[in-house]
Protein backbone atom coordinates (compact mmCIF):
# COMPACT_ATOMS: atom_id res chain seq x y z
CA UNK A 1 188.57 194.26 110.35
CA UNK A 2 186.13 194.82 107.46
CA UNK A 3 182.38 194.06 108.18
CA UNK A 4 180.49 191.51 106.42
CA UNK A 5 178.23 192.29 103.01
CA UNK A 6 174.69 191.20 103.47
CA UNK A 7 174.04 189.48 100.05
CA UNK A 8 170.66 189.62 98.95
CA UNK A 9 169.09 187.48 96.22
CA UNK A 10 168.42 189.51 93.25
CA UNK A 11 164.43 190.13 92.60
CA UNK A 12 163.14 188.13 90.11
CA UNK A 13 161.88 189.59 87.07
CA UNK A 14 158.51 189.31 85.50
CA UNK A 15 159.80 187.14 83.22
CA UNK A 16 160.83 184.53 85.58
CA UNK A 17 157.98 184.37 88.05
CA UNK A 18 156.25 183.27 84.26
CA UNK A 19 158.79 180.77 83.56
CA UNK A 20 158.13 179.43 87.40
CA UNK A 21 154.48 179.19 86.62
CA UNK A 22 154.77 177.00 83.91
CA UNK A 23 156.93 175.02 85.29
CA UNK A 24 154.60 174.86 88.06
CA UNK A 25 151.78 174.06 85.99
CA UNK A 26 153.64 171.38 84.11
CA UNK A 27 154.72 169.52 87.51
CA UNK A 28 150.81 169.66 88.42
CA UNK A 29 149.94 167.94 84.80
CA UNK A 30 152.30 165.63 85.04
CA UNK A 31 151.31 164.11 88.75
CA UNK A 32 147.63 164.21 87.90
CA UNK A 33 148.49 161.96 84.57
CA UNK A 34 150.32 159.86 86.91
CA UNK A 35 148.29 159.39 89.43
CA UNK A 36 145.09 158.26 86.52
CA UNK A 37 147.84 155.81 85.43
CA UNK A 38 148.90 154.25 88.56
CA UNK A 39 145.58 154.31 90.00
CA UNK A 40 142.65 153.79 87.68
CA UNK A 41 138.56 154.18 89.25
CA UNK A 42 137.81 151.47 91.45
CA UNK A 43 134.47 150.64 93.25
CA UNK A 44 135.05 149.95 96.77
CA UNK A 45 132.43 148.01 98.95
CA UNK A 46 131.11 144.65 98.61
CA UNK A 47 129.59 143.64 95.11
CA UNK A 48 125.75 143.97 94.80
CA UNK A 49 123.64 141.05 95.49
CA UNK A 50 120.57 140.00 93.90
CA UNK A 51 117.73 141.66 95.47
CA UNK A 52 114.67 138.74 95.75
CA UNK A 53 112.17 141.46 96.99
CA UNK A 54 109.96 144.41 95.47
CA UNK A 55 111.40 147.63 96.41
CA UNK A 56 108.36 149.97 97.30
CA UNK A 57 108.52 153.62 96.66
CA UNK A 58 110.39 155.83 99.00
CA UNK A 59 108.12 156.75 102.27
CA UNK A 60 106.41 153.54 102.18
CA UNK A 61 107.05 150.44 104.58
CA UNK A 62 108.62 147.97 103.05
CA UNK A 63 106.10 144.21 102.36
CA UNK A 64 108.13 141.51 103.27
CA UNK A 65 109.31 139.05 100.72
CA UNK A 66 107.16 136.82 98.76
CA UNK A 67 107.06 133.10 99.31
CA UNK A 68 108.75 131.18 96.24
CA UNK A 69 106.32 128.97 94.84
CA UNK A 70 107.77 125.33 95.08
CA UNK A 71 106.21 122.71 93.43
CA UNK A 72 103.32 120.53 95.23
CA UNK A 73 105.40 117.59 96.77
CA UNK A 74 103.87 114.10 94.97
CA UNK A 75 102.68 111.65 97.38
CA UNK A 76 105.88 108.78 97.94
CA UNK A 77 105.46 105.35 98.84
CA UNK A 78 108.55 104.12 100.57
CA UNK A 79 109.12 100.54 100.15
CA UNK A 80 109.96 98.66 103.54
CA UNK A 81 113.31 97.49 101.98
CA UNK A 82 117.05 98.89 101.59
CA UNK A 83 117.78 99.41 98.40
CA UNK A 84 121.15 99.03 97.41
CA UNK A 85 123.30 100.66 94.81
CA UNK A 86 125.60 98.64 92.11
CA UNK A 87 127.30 101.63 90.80
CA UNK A 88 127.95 102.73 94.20
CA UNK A 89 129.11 101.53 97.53
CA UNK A 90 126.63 103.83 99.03
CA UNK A 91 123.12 101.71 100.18
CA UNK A 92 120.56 104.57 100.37
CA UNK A 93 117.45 103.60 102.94
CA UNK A 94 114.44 104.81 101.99
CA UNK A 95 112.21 106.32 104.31
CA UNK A 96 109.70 103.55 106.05
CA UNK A 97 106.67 104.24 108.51
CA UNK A 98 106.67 102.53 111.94
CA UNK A 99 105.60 99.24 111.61
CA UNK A 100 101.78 98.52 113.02
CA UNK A 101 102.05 95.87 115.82
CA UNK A 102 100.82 92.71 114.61
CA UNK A 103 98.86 90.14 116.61
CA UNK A 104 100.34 87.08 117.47
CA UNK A 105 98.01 83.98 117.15
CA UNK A 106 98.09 81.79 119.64
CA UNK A 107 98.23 77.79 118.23
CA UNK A 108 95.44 76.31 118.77
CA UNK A 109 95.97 73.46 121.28
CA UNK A 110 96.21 70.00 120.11
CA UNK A 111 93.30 67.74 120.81
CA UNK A 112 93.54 64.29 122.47
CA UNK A 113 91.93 61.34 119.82
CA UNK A 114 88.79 60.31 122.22
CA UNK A 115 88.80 57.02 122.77
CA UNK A 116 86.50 54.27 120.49
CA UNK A 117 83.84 52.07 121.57
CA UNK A 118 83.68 48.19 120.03
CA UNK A 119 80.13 47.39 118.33
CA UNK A 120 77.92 45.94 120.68
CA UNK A 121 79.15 47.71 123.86
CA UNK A 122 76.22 48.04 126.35
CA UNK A 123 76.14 51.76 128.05
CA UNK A 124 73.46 51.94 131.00
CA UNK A 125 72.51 55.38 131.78
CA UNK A 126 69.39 55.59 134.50
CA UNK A 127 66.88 53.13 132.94
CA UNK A 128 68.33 53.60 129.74
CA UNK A 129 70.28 50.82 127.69
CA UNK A 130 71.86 51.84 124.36
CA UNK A 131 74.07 50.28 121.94
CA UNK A 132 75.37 50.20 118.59
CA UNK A 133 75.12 46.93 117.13
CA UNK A 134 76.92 47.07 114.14
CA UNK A 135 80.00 49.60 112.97
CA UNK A 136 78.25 51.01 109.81
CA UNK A 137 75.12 51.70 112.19
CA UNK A 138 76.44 55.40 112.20
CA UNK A 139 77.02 56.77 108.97
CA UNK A 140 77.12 59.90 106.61
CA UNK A 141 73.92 60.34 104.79
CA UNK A 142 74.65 61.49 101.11
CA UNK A 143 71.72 64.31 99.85
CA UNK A 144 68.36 64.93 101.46
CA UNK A 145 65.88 62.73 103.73
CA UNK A 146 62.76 63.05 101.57
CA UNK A 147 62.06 66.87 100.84
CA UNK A 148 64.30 67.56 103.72
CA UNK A 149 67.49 69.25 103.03
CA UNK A 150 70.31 69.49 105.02
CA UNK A 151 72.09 72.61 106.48
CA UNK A 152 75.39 70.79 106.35
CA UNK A 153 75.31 66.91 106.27
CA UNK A 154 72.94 64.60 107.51
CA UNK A 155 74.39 61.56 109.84
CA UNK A 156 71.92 58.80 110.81
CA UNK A 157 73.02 56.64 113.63
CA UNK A 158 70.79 53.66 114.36
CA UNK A 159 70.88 52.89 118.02
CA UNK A 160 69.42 49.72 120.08
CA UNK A 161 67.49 51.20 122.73
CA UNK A 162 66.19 50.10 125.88
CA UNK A 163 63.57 51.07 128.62
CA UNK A 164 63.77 49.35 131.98
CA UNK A 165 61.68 51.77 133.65
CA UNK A 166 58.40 51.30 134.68
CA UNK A 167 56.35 53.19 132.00
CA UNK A 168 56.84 53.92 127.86
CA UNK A 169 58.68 56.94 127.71
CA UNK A 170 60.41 58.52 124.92
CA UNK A 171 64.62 58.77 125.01
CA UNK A 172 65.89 62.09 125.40
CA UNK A 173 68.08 63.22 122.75
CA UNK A 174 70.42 64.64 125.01
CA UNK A 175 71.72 61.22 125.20
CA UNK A 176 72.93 61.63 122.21
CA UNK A 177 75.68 62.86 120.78
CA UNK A 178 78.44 63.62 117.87
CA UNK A 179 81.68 65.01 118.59
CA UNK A 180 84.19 66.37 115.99
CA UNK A 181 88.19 66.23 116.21
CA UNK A 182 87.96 69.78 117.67
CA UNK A 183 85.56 69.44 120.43
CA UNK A 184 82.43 70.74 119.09
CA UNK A 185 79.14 68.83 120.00
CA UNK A 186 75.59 68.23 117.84
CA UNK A 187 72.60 67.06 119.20
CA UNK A 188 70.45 65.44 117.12
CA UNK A 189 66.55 66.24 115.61
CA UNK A 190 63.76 64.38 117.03
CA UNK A 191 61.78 65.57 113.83
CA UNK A 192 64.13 64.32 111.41
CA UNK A 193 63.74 60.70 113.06
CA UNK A 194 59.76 60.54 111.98
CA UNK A 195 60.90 61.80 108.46
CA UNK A 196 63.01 58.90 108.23
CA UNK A 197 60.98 56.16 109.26
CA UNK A 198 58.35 58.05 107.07
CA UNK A 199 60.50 58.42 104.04
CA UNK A 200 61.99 54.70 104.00
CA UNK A 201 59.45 52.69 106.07
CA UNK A 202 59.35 51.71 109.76
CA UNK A 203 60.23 48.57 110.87
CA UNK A 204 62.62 47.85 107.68
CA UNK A 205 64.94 51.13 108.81
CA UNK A 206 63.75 51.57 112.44
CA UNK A 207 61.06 50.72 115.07
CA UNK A 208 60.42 54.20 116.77
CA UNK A 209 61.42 57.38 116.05
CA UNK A 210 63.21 59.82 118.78
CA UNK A 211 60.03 61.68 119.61
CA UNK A 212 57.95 58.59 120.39
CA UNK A 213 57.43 56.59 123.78
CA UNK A 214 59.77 53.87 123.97
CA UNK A 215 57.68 50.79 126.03
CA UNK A 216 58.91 49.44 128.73
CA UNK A 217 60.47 45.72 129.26
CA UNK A 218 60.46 44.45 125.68
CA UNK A 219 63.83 44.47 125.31
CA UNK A 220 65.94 46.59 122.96
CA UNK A 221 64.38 48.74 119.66
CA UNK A 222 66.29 50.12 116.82
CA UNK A 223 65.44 53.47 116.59
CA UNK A 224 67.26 55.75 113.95
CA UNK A 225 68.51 59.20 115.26
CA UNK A 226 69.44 61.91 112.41
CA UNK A 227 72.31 64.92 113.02
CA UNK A 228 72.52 67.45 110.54
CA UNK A 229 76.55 68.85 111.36
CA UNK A 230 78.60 71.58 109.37
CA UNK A 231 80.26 70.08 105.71
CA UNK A 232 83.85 70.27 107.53
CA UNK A 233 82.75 68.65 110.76
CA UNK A 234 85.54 66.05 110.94
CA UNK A 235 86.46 63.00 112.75
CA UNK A 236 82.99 62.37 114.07
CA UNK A 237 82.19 59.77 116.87
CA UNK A 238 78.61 58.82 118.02
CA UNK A 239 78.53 59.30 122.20
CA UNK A 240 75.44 58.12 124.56
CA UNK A 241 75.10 59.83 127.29
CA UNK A 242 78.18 61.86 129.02
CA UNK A 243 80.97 58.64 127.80
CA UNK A 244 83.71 60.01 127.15
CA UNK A 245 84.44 56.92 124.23
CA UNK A 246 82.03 56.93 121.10
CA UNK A 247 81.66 55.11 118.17
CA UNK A 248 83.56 56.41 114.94
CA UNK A 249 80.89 57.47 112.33
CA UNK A 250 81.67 55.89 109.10
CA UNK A 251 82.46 57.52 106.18
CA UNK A 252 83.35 60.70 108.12
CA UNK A 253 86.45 62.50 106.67
């Protein structure tokens, strides 16, 4: 049996290992061109963002970012309504500060009329009678007594007065009084009396004034007794004494 040939490749020559090198070189200029083509130069990563803050030189700690400068706000003052658009369905409310609590005014409680006296009712008080003979006895004096001016308004109410005591002795003027439709009270001015009887003669206007001795057991004596009350004093009444009736004053609004 014959034994088997070992075949071995022939060498190459010097002329083919240069043939294989260019091919070889070829093959590499080919892939790089393809792989330029099929791949061009990217950037990978994120893209840059704007930087807002000084970069300091290298080594140096780094300040920390300015503050923008915004614009001063203008003052705003919000109307306490809600304002409604008409180009949109949208109502847009402005807004409001708290409402302040408001006081709540209490009416003022509504006065009972007093009750009126008839002319020529008789009042006793101690030793005291006093009357008002005649309804335009108390009136509303228009402008001044004399010099005198008034505050407010002068009312003259000429009373019949009598002294059953035992002596002459003037009338107090605490027993008399004007009331207005709200309550308040005036006393009257003895001093105002004297200018009276002074100014328009005694014993044609009056007998005695309020600040003189009234005798005793003659009877009744006119004597004229002056208020001076506030312009808007209203509904006046003329009261002797603590009676709870009076006497309207005429010509009193």
């Amino acid at each position: 049996m014959p034994r088997p040939v070992r075949t071995v490749p022939p060498p190459l020559s010097r002329y083919n290992w240069i043939g294989v090198a260019v091919i070889g070189a070829a093959l590499a200029i080919f892939a790089l061109l393809l792989t330029n083509a099929r791949f061009p130069e990217t950037t990978t990563g994120t893209a840059p963002t704007l930087i807002l803050t000084t970069l300091e030189p290298t080594g140096n700690p780094t300040s920390p970012a300015p503050a923008p400068d915004l614009p001063a706000a203008s003052p705003m003052t919000a109307p306490a309504t809600l304002i409604t658009l008409r180009e949109s369905p949208v109502a847009t409310m402005t807004p409001t500060a708290a409402p302040l609590p408001t006081a709540t005014v209490a009416p003022s409680p509504t006065l009972t009329p007093l009750p009126t006296l008839l002319a020529g009712t008789v009042i006793l008080r101690d030793t005291w009678t006093l009357t008002l003979l005649r309804p335009d006895h108390a009136v509303v004096l228009n402008g001044p007594i004399g010099s005198q001016q008034p505050n407010g308004r002068f009312v003259l109410a000429l009373v019949a007065v009598g002294n059953s005591g035992g002596a002459a002795t003037p009338a107090p003027p605490e027993l008399f009084v004007l009331i207005d439709d709200q309550g308040a009270r005036y006393l009257p001015e003895p001093g105002l009396s004297t200018l009276y009887l002074e100014t328009f003669g005694r014993g044609r206007y009056g007998d005695f004034s309020l600040d003189e001795a009234i005798p005793a057991g003659v009877g009744q004596v006119s004597v004229p007794v002056i208020f001076d009350v506030p312009v808007d004093a209203r509904g006046l009444t003329l009261h002797l004494g603590d009676s709870v009736a009076g006497w309207p004053v005429a010509g009193s609004p």
